[in-house]
C-alpha atoms as a PDB file:
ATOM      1  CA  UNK A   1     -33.782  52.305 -39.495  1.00  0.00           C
ATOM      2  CA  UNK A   2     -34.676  52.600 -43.370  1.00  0.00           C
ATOM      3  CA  UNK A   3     -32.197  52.426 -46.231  1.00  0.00           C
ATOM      4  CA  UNK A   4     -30.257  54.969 -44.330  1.00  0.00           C
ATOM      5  CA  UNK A   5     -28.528  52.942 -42.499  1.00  0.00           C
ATOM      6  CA  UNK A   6     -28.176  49.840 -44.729  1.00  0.00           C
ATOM      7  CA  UNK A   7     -24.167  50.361 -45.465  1.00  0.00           C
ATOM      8  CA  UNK A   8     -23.323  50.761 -41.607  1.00  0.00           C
ATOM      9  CA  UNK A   9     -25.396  47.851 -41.004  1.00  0.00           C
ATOM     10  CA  UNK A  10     -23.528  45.844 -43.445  1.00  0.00           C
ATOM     11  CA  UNK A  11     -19.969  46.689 -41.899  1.00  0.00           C
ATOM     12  CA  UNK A  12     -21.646  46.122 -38.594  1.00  0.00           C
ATOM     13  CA  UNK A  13     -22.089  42.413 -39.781  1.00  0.00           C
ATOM     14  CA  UNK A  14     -19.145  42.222 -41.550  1.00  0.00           C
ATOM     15  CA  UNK A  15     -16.998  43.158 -38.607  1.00  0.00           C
ATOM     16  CA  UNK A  16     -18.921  40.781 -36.453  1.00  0.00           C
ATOM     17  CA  UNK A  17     -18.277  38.339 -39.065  1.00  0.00           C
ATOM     18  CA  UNK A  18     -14.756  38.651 -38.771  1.00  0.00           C
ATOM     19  CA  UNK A  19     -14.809  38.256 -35.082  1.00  0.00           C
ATOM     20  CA  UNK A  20     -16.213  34.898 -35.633  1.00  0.00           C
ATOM     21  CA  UNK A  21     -20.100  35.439 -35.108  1.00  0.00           C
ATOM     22  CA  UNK A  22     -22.508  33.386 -37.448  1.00  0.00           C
ATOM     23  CA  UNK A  23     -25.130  37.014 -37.973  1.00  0.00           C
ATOM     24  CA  UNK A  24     -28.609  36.763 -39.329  1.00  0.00           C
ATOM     25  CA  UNK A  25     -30.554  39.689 -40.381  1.00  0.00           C
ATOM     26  CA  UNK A  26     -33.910  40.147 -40.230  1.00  0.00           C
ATOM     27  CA  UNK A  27     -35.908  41.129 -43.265  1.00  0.00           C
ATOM     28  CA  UNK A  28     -38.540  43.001 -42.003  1.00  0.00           C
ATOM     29  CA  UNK A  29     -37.163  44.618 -38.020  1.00  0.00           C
ATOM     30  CA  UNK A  30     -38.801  46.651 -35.706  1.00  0.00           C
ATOM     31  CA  UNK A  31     -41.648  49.190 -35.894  1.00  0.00           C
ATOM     32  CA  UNK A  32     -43.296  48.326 -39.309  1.00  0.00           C
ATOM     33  CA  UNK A  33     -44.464  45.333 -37.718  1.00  0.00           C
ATOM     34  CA  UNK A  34     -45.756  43.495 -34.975  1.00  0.00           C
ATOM     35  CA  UNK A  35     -43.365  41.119 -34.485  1.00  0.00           C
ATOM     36  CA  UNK A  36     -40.705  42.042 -31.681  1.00  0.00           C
ATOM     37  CA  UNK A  37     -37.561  41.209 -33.744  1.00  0.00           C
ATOM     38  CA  UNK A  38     -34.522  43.069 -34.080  1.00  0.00           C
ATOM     39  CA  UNK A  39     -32.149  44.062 -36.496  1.00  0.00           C
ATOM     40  CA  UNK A  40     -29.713  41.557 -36.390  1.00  0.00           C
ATOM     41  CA  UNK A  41     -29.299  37.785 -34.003  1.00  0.00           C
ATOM     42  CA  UNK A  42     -25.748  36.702 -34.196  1.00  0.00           C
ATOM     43  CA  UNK A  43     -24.130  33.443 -32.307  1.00  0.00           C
ATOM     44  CA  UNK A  44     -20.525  32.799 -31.516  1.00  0.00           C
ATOM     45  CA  UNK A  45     -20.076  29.265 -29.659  1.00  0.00           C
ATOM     46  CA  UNK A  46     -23.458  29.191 -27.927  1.00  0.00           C
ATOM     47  CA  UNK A  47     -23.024  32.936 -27.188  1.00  0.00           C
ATOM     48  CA  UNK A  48     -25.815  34.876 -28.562  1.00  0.00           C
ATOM     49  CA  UNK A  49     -26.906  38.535 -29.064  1.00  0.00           C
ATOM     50  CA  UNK A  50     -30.131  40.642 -30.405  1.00  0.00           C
ATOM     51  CA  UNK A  51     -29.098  43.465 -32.071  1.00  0.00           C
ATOM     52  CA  UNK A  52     -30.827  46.726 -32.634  1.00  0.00           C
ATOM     53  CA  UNK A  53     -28.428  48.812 -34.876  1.00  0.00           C
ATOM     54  CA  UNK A  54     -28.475  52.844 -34.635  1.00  0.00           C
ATOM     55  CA  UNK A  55     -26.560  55.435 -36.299  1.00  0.00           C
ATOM     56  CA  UNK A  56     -26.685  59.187 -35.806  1.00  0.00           C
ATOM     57  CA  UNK A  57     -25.574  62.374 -37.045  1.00  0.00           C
ATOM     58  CA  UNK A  58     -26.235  64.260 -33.882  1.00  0.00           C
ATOM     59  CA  UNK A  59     -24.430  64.320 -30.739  1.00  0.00           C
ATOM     60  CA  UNK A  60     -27.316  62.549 -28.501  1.00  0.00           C
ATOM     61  CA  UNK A  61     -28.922  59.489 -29.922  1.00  0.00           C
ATOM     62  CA  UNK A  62     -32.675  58.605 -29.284  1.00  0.00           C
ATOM     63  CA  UNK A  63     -34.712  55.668 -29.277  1.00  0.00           C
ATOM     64  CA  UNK A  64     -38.135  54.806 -29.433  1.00  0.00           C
ATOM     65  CA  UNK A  65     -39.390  53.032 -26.085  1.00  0.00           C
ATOM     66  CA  UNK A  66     -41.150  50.508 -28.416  1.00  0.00           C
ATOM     67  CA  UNK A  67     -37.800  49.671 -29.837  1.00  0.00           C
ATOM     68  CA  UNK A  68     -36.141  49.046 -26.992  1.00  0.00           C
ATOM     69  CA  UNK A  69     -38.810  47.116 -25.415  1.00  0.00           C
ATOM     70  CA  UNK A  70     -38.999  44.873 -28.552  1.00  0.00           C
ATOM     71  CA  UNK A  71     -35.593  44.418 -28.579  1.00  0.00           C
ATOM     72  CA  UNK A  72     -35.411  43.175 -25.157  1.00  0.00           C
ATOM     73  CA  UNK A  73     -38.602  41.076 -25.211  1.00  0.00           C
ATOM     74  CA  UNK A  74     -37.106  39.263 -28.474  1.00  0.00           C
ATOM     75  CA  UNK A  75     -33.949  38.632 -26.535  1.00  0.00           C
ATOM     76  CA  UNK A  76     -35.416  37.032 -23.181  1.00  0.00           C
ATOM     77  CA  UNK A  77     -37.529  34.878 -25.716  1.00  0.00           C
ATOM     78  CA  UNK A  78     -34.656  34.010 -27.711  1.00  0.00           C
ATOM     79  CA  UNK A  79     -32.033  33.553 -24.780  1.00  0.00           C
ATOM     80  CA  UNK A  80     -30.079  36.099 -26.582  1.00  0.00           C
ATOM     81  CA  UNK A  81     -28.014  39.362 -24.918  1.00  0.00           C
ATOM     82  CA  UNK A  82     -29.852  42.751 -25.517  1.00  0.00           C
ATOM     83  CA  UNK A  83     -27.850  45.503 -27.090  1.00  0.00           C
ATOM     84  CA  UNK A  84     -27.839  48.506 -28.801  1.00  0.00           C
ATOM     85  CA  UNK A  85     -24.787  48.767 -31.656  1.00  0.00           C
ATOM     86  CA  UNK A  86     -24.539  52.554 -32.221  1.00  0.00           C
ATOM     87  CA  UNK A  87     -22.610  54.374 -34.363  1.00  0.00           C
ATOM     88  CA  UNK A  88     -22.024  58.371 -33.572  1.00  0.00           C
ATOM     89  CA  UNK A  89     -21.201  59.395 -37.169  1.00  0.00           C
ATOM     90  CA  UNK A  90     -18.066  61.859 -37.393  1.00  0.00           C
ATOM     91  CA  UNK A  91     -17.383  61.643 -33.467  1.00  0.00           C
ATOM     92  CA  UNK A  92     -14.193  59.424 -34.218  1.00  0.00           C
ATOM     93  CA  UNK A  93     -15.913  56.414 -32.631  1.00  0.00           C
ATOM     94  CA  UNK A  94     -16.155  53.753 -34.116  1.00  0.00           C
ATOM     95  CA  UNK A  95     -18.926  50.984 -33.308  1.00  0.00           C
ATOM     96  CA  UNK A  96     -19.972  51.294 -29.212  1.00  0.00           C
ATOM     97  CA  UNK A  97     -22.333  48.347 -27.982  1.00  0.00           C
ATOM     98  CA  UNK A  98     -24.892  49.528 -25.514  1.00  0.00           C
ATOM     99  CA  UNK A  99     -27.101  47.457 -23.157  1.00  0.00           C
ATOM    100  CA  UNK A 100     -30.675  49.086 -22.727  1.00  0.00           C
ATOM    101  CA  UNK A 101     -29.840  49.969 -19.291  1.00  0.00           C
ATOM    102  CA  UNK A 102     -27.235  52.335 -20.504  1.00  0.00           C
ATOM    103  CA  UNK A 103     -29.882  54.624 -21.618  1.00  0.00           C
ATOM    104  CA  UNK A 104     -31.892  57.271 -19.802  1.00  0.00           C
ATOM    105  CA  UNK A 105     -35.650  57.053 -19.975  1.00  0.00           C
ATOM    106  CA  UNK A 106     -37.235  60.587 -21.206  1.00  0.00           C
ATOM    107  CA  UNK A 107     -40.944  61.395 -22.120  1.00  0.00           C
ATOM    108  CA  UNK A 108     -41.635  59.477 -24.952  1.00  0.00           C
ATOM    109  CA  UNK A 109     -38.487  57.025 -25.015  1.00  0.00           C
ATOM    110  CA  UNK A 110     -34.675  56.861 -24.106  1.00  0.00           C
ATOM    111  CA  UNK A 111     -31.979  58.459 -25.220  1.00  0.00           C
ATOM    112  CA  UNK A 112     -28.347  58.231 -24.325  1.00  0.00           C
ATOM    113  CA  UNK A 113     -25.286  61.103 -25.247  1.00  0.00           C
ATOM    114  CA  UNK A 114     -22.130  60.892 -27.130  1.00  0.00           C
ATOM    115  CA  UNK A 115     -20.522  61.674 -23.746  1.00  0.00           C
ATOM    116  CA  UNK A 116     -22.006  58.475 -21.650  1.00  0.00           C
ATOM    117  CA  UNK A 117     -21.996  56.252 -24.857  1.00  0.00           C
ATOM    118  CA  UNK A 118     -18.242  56.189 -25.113  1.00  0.00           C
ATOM    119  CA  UNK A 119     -18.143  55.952 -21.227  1.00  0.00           C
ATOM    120  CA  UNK A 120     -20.525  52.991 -21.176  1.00  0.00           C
ATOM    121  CA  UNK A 121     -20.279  51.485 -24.298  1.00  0.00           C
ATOM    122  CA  UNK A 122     -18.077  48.599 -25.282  1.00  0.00           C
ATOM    123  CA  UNK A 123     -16.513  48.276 -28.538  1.00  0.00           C
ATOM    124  CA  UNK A 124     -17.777  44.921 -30.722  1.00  0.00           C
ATOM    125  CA  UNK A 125     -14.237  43.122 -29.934  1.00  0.00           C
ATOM    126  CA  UNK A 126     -15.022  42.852 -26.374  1.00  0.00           C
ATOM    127  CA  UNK A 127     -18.083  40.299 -27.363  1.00  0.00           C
ATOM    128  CA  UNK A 128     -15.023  37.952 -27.935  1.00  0.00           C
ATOM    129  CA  UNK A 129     -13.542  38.261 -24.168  1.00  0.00           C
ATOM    130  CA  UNK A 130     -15.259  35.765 -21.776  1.00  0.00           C
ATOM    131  CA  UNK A 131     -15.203  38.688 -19.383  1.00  0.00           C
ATOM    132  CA  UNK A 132     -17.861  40.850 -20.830  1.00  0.00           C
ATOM    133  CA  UNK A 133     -19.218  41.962 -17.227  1.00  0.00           C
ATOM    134  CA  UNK A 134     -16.021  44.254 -17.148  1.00  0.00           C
ATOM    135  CA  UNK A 135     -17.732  46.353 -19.023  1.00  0.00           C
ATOM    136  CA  UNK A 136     -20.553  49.044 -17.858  1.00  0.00           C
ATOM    137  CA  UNK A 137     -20.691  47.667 -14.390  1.00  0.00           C
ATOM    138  CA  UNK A 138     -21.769  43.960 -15.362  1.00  0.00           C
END
């Protein structure tokens, strides 16, 4: 993700701060090394999630397959939930969690569109409910 995204990932963890998660972020995430770990772990009464955070300017967002695989080998490992936390810049939508099923498999990765995102996304406050399987068909 770079530097580019280092002020939405703050908020991100500020907002799931607020909603009473304990958040750690990693130091050195994804690609640029060989450790599957993701952005951000957070924790909310034995309730835990691996995070990989993703912002775009465009109206389709794409992921690496690596990423996503990493993301959801660190979670199995950890006994943490998989998701996505993706932020469509200027859409009018705010934060929309993703699980790595949401998104389609192309050549060289996944990718998922503005469209099915705010379909099959949840927004973070729904971590909080105890009936997260509401959302994008369990």
């Amino acid at each position: 993700m770079g530097h580019r995204g280092f002020r939405e990932e703050r908020e991100l963890v500020n907002r799931l701060e607020r909603l009473g998660f304990a958040v750690l972020r990693a130091p050195a995430s994804g690609a640029g090394t060989k450790l599957d770990r993701p952005d951000l772990v957070a924790g909310r009464r034995g309730f835990c999630i691996a995070v990989e955070v993703k912002t775009t300017r465009r109206r389709i967002l794409y992921v690496r397959a690596e990423s996503l695989e990493q993301l959801i080998r660190f979670a199995e490992r950890f006994g943490a939930e998989p998701y996505l936390a993706v932020k469509f810049k200027r859409s009018g939508y705010g934060w929309l969690l993703l699980k790595p099923d949401h998104m389609e498999k192309t050549g060289r990765g996944y990718r998922i569109t503005l469209e099915e995102a705010s379909r099959k996304g949840m927004p973070l406050e729904a971590l909080t409910s105890t009936r997260l399987d509401d959302y994008g068909g369990g």
